[in-house]
Protein backbone atom coordinates (compact mmCIF):
# COMPACT_ATOMS: atom_id res chain seq x y z
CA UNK A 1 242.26 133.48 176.07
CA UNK A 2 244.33 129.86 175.48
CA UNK A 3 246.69 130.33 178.87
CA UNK A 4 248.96 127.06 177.63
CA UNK A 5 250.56 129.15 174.98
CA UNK A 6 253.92 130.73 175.63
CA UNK A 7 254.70 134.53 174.76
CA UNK A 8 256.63 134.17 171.96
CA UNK A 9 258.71 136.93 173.07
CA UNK A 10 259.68 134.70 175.79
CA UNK A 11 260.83 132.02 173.90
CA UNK A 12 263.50 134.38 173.04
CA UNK A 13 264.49 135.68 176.26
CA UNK A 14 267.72 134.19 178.00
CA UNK A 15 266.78 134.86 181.03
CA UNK A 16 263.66 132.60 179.92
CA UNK A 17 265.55 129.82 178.54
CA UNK A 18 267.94 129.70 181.33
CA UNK A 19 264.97 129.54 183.74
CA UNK A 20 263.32 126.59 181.90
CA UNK A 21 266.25 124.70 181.62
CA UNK A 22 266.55 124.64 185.36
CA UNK A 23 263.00 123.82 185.94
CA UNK A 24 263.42 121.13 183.77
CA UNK A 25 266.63 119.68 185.24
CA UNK A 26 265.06 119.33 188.40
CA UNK A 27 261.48 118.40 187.60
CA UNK A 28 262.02 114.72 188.19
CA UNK A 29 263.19 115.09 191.42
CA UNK A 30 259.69 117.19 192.73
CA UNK A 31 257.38 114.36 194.13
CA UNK A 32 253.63 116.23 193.94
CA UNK A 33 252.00 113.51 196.74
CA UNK A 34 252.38 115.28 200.12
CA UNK A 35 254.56 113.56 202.60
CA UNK A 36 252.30 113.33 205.85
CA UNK A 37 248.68 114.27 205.26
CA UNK A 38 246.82 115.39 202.33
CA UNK A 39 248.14 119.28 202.53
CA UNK A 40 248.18 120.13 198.16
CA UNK A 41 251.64 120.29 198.51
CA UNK A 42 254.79 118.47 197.56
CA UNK A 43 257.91 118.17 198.13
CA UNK A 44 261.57 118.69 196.71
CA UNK A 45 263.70 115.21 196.89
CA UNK A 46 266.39 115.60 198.17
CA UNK A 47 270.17 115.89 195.91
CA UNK A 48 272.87 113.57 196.13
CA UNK A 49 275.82 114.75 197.31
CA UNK A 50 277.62 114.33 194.04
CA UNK A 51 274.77 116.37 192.38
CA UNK A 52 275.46 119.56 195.13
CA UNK A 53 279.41 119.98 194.28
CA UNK A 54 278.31 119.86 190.59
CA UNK A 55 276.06 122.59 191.34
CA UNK A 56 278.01 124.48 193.73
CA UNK A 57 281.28 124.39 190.76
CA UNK A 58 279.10 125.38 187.99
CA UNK A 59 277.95 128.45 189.72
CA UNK A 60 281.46 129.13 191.00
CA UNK A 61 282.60 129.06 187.76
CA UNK A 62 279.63 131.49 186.21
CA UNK A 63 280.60 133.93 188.52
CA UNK A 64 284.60 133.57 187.89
């Protein structure tokens, strides 16, 4: 079974596309190299300040 196709059921799906789009909004600020030792992990950069009221006024106005 290919795993690197997507449902195409999904493709469909708002809740999908919605979910994707914020993935991708935010992928270039995920750095994959671990901070202080070699744990797998990474790490979320932190947002601007700028970027935060954005968020925090698009979500206000979703909900109002």
């Amino acid at each position: 079974m290919d795993t690197t196709k997507i449902d195409p059921k999904l493709l469909n799906s708002p809740l999908f596309q919605e979910l994707m789009a914020e993935g991708l909004a935010m992928q270039d600020r995920f750095a994959a190299e671990p901070v202080y030792a070699k744990t797998g992990k990474g790490y979320l950069k932190s947002a601007g300040v700028d970027e935060l009221k954005k968020i925090k006024q698009a979500t206000q106005q979703k909900a109002g």
